[in-house]
PDB file of N, CA and C in Angstrom:
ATOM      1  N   UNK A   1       4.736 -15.556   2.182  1.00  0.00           N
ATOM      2  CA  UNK A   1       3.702 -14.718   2.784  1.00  0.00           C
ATOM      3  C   UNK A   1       2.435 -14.798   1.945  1.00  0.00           C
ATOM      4  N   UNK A   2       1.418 -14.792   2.495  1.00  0.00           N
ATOM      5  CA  UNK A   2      -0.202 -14.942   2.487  1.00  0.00           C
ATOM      6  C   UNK A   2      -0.236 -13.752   1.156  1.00  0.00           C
ATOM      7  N   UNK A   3      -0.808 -13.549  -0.331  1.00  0.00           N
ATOM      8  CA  UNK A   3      -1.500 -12.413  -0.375  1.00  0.00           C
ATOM      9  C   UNK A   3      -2.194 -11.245   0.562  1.00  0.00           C
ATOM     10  N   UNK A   4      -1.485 -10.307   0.595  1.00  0.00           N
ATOM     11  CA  UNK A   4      -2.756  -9.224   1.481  1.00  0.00           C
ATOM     12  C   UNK A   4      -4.363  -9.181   0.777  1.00  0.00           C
ATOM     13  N   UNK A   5      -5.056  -8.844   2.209  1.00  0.00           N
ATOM     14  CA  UNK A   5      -6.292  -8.584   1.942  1.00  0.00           C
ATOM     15  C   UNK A   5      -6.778  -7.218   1.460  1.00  0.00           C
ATOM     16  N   UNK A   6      -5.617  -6.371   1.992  1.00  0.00           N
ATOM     17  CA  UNK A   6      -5.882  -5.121   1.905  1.00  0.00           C
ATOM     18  C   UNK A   6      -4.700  -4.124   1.568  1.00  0.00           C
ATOM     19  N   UNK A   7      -4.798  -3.277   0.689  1.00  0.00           N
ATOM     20  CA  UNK A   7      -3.402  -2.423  -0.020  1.00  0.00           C
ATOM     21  C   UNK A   7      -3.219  -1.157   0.832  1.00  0.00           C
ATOM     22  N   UNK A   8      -3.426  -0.974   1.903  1.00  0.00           N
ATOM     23  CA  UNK A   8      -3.463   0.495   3.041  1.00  0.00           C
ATOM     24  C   UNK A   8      -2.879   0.157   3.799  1.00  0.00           C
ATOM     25  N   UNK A   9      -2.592  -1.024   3.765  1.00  0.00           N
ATOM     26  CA  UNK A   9      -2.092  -1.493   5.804  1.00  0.00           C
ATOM     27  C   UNK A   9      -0.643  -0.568   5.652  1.00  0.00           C
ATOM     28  N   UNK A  10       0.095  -0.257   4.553  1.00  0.00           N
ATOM     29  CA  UNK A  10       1.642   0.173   5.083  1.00  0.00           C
ATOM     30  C   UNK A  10       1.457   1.687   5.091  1.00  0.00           C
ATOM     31  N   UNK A  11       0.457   2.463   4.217  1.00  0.00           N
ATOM     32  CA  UNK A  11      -0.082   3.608   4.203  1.00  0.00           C
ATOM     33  C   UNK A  11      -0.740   4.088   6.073  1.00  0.00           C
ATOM     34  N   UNK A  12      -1.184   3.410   6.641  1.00  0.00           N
ATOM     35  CA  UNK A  12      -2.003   3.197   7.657  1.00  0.00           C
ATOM     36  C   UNK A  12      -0.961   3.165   8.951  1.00  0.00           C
ATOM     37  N   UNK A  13      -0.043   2.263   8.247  1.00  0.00           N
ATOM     38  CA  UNK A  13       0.892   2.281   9.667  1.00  0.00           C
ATOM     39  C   UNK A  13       1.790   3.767   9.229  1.00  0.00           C
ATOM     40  N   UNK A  14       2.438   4.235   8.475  1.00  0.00           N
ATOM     41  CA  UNK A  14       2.968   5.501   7.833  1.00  0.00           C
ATOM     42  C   UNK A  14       2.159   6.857   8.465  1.00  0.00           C
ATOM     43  N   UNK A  15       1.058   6.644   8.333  1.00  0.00           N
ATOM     44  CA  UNK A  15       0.285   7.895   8.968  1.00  0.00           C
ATOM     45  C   UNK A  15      -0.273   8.040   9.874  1.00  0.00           C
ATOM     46  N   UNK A  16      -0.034   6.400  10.617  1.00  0.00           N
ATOM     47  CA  UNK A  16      -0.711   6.746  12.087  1.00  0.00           C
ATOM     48  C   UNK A  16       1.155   6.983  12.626  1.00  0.00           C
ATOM     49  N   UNK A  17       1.936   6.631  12.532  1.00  0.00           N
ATOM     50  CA  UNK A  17       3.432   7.054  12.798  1.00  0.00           C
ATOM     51  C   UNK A  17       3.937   8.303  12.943  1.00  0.00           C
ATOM     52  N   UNK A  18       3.568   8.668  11.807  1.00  0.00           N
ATOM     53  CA  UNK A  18       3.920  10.131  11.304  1.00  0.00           C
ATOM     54  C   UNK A  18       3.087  11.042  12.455  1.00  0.00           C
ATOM     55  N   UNK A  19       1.818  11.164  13.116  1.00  0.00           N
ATOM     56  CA  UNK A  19       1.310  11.268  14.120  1.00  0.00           C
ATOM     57  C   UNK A  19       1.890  11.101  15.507  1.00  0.00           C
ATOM     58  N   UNK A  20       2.565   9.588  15.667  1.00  0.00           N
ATOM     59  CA  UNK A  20       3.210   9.371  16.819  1.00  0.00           C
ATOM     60  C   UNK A  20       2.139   8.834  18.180  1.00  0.00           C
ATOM     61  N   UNK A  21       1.208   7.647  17.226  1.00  0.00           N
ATOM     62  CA  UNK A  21      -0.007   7.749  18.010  1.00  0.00           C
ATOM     63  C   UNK A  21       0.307   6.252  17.700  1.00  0.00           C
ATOM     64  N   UNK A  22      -0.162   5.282  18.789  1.00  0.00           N
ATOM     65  CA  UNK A  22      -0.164   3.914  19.061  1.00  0.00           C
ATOM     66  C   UNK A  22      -0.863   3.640  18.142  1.00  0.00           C
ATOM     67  N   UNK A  23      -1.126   2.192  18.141  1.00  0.00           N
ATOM     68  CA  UNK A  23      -2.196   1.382  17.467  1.00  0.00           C
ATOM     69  C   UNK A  23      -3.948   1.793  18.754  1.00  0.00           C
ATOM     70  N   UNK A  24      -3.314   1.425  19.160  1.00  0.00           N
ATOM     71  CA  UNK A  24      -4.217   2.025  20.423  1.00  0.00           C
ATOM     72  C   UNK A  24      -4.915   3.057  20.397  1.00  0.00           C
ATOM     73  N   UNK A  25      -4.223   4.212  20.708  1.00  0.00           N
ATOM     74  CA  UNK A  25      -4.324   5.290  20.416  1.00  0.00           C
ATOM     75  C   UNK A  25      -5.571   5.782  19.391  1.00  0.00           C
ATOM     76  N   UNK A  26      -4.764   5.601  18.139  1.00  0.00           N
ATOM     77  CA  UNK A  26      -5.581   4.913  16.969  1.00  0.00           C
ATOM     78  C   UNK A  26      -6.704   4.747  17.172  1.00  0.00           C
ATOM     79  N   UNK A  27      -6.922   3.263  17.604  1.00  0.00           N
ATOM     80  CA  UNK A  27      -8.259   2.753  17.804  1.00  0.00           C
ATOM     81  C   UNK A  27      -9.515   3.441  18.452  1.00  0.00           C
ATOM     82  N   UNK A  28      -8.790   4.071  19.621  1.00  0.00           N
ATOM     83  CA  UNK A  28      -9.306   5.291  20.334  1.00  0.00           C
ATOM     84  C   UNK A  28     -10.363   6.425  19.635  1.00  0.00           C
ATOM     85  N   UNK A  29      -9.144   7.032  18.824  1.00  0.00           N
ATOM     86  CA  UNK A  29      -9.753   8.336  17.561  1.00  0.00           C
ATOM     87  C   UNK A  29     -10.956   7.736  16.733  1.00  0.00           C
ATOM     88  N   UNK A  30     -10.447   6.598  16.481  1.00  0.00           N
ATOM     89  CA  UNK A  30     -11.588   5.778  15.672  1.00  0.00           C
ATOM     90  C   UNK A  30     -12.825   5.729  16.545  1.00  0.00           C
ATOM     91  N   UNK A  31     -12.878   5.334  17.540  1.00  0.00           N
ATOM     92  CA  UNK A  31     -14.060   5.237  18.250  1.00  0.00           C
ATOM     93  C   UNK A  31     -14.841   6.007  18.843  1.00  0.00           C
ATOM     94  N   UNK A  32     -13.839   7.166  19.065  1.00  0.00           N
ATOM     95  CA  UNK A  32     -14.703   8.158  19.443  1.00  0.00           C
ATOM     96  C   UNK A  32     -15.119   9.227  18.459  1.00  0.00           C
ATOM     97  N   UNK A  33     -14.994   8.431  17.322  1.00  0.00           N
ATOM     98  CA  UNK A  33     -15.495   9.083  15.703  1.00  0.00           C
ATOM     99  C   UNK A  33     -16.898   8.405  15.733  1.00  0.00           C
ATOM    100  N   UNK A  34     -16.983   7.182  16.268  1.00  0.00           N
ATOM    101  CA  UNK A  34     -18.109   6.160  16.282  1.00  0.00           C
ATOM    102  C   UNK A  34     -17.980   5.056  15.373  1.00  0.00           C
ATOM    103  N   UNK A  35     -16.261   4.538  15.193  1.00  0.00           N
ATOM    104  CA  UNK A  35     -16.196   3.150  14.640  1.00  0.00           C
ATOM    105  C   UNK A  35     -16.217   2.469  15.452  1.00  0.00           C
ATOM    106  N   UNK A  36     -16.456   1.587  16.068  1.00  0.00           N
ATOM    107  CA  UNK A  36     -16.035   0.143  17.414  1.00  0.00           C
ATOM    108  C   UNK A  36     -15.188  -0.596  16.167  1.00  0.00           C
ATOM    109  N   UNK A  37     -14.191  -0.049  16.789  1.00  0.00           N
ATOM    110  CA  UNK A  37     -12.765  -1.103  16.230  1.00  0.00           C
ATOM    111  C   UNK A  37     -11.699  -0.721  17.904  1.00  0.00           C
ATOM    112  N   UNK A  38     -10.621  -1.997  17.709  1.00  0.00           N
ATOM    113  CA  UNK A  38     -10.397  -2.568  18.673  1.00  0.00           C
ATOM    114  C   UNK A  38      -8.625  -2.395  18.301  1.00  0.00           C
ATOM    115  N   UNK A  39      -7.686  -2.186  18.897  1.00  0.00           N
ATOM    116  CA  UNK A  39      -6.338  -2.350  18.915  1.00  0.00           C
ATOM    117  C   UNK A  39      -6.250  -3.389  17.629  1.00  0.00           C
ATOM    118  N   UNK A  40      -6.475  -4.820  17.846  1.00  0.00           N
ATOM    119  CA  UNK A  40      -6.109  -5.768  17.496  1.00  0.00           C
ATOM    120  C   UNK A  40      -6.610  -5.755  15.887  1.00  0.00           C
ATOM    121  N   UNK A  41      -7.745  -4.921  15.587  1.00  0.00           N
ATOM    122  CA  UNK A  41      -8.362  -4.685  14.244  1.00  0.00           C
ATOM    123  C   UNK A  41      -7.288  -3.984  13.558  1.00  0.00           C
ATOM    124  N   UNK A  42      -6.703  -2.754  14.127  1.00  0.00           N
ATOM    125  CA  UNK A  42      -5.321  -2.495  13.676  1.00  0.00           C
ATOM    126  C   UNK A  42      -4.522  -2.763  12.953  1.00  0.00           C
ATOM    127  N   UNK A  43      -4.415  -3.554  14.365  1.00  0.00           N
ATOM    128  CA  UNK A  43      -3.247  -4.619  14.036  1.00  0.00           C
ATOM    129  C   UNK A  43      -3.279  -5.146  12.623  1.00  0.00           C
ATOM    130  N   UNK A  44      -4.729  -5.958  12.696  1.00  0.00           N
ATOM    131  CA  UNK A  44      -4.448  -7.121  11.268  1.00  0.00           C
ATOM    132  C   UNK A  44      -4.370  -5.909  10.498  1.00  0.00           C
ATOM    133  N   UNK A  45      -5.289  -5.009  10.191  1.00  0.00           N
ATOM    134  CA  UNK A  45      -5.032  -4.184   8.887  1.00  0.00           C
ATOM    135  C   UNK A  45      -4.206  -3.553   8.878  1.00  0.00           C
ATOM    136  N   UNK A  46      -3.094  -3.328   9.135  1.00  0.00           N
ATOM    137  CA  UNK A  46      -1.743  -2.679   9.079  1.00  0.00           C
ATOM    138  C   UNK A  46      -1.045  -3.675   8.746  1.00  0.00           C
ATOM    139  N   UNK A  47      -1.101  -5.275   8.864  1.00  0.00           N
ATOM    140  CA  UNK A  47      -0.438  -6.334   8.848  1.00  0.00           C
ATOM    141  C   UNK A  47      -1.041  -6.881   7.473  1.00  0.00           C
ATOM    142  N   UNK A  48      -1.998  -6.551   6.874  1.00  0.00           N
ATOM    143  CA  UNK A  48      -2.586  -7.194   5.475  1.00  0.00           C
ATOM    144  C   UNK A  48      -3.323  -7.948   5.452  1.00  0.00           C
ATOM    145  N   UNK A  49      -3.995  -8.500   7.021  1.00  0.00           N
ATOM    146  CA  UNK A  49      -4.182  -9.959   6.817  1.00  0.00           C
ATOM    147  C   UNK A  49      -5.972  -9.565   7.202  1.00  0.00           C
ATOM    148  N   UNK A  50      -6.175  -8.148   7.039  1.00  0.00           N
ATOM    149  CA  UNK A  50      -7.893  -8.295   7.112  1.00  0.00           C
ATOM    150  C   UNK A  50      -8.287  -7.544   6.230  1.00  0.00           C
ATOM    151  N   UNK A  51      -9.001  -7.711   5.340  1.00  0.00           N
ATOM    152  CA  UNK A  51      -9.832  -7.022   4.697  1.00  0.00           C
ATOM    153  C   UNK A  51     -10.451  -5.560   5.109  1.00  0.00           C
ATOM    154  N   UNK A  52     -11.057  -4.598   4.397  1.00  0.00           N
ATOM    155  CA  UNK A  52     -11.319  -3.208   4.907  1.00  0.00           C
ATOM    156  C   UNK A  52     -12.354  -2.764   3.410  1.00  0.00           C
ATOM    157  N   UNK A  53     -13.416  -2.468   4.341  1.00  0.00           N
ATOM    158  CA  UNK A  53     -14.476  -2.380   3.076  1.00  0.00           C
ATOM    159  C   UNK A  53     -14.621  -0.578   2.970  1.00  0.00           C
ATOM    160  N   UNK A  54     -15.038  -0.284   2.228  1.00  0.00           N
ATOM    161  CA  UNK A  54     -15.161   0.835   1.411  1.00  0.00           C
ATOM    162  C   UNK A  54     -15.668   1.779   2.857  1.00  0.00           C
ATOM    163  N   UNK A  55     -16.731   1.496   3.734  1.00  0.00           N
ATOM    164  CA  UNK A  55     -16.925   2.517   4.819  1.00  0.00           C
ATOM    165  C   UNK A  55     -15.782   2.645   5.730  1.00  0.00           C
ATOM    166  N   UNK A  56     -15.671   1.543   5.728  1.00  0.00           N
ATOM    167  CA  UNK A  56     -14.180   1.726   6.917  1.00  0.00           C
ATOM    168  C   UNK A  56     -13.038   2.590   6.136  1.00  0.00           C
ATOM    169  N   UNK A  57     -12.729   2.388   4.670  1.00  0.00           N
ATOM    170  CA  UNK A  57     -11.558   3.447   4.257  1.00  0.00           C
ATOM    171  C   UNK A  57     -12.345   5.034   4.385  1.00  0.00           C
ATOM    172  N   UNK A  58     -13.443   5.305   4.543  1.00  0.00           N
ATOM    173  CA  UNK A  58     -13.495   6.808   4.898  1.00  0.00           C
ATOM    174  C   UNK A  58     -13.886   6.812   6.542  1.00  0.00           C
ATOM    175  N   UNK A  59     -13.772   5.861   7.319  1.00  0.00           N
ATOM    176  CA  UNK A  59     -13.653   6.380   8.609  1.00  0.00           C
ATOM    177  C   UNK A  59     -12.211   6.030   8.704  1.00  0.00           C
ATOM    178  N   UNK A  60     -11.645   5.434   8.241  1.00  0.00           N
ATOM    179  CA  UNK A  60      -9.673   5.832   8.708  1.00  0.00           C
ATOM    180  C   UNK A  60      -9.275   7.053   7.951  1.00  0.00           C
ATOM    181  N   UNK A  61      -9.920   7.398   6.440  1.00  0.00           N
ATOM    182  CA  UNK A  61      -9.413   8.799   6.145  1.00  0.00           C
ATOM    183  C   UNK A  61      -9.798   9.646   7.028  1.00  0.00           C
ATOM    184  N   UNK A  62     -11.079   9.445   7.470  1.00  0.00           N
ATOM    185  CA  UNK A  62     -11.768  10.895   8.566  1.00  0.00           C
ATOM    186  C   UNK A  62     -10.794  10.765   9.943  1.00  0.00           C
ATOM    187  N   UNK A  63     -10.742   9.708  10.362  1.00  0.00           N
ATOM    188  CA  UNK A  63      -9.439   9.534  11.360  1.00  0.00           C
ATOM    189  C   UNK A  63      -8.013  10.268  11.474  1.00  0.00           C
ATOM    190  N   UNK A  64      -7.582   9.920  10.477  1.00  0.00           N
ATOM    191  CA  UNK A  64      -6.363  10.880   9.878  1.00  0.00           C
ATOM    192  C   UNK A  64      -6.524  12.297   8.854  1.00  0.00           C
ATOM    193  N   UNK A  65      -7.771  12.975   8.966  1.00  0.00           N
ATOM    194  CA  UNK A  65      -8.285  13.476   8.369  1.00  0.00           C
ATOM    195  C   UNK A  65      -7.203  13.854   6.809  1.00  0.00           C
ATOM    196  N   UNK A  66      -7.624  13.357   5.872  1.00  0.00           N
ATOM    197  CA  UNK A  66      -7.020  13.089   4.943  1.00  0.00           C
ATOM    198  C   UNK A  66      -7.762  12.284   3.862  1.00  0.00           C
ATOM    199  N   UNK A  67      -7.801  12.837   2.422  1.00  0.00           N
ATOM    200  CA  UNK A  67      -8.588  12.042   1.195  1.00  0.00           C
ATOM    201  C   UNK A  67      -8.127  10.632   1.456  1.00  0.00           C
ATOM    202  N   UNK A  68      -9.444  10.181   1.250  1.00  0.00           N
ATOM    203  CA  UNK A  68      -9.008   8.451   0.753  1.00  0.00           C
ATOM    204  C   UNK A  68      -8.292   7.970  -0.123  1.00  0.00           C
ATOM    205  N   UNK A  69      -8.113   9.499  -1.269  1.00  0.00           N
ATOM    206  CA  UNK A  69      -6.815   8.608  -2.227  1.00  0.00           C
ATOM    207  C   UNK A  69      -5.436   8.310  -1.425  1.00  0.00           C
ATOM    208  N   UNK A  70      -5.480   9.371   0.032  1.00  0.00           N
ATOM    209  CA  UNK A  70      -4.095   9.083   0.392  1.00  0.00           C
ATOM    210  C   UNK A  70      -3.795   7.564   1.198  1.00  0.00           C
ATOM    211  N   UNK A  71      -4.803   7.235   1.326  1.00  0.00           N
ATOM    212  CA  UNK A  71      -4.223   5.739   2.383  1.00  0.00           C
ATOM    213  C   UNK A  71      -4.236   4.513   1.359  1.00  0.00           C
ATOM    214  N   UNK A  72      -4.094   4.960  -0.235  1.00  0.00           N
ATOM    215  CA  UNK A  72      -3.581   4.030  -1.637  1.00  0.00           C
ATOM    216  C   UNK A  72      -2.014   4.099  -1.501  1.00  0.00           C
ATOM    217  N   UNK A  73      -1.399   3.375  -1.933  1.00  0.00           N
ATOM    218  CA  UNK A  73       0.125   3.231  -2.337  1.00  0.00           C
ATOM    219  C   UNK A  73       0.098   4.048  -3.470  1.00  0.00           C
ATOM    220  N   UNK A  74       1.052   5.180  -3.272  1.00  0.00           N
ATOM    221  CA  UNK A  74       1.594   6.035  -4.276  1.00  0.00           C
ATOM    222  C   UNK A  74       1.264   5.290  -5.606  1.00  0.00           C
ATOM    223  N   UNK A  75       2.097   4.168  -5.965  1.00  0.00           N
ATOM    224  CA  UNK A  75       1.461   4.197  -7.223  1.00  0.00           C
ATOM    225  C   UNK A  75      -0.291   3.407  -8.111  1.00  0.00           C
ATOM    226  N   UNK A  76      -0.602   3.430  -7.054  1.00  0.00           N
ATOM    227  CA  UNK A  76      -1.987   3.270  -7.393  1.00  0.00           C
ATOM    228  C   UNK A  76      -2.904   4.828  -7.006  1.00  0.00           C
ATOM    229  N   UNK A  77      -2.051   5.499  -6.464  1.00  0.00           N
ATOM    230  CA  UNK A  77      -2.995   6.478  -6.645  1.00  0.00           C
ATOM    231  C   UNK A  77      -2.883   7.873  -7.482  1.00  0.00           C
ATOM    232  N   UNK A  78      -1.527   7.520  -7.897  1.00  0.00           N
ATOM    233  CA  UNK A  78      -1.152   8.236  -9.090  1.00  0.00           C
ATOM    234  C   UNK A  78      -2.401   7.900 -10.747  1.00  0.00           C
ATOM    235  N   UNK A  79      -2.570   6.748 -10.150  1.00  0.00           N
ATOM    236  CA  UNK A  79      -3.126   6.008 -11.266  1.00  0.00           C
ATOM    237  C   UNK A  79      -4.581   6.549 -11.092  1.00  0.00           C
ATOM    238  N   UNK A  80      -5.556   6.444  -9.771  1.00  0.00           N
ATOM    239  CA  UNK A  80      -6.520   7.315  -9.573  1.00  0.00           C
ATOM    240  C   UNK A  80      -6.687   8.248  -9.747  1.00  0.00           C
ATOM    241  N   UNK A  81      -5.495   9.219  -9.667  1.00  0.00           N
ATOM    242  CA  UNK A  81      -6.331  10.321  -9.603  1.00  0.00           C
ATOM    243  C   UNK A  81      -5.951  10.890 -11.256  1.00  0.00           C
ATOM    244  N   UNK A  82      -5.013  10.361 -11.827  1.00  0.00           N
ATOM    245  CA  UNK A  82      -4.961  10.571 -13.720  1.00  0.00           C
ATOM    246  C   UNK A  82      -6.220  10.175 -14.067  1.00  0.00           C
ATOM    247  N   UNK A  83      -7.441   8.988 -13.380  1.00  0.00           N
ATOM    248  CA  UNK A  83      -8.622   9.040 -14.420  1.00  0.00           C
ATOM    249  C   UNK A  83      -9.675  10.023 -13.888  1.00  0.00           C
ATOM    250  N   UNK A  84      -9.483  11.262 -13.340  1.00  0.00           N
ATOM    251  CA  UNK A  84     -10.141  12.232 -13.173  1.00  0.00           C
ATOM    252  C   UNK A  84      -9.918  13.744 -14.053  1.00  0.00           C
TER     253      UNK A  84
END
């Protein structure tokens, strides 16, 4: 398997789950937040294989309304939030 592009995609699929809301769905909340993202954008970033720049991780936290430390893997964000 490819390196991921991005360390949220399993965080991302976990909390849009935990919800009980499609990828779709998803995409939906997102857009009518005012991201234009698409099912398939999802997709890759839940899958690792797209990149996700710093605005987009606070419109998926505002999505799931939830800090941006939470869509880090536990142990990287254990690690964040000790340098505060």
């Amino acid at each position: 398997m490819e390196t991921p592009r991005n360390i949220v995609g399993p965080q991302i699929i976990s909390l849009r789950n935990e919800r009980g809301w499609s990828q779709q769905e998803f995409a939906a909340i997102c857009q009518r937040q005012g991201w234009d993202i698409s099912r398939g954008v999802v997709a890759r970033i839940e899958g690792g294989v797209r990149w996700v720049s710093d605005f987009e991780l606070l419109e998926l936290a505002a999505a799931f309304k939830v800090a941006v430390p939470l869509l880090y893997p536990k142990n990287k964000r254990k690690a964040f939030l000790a340098k505060k």
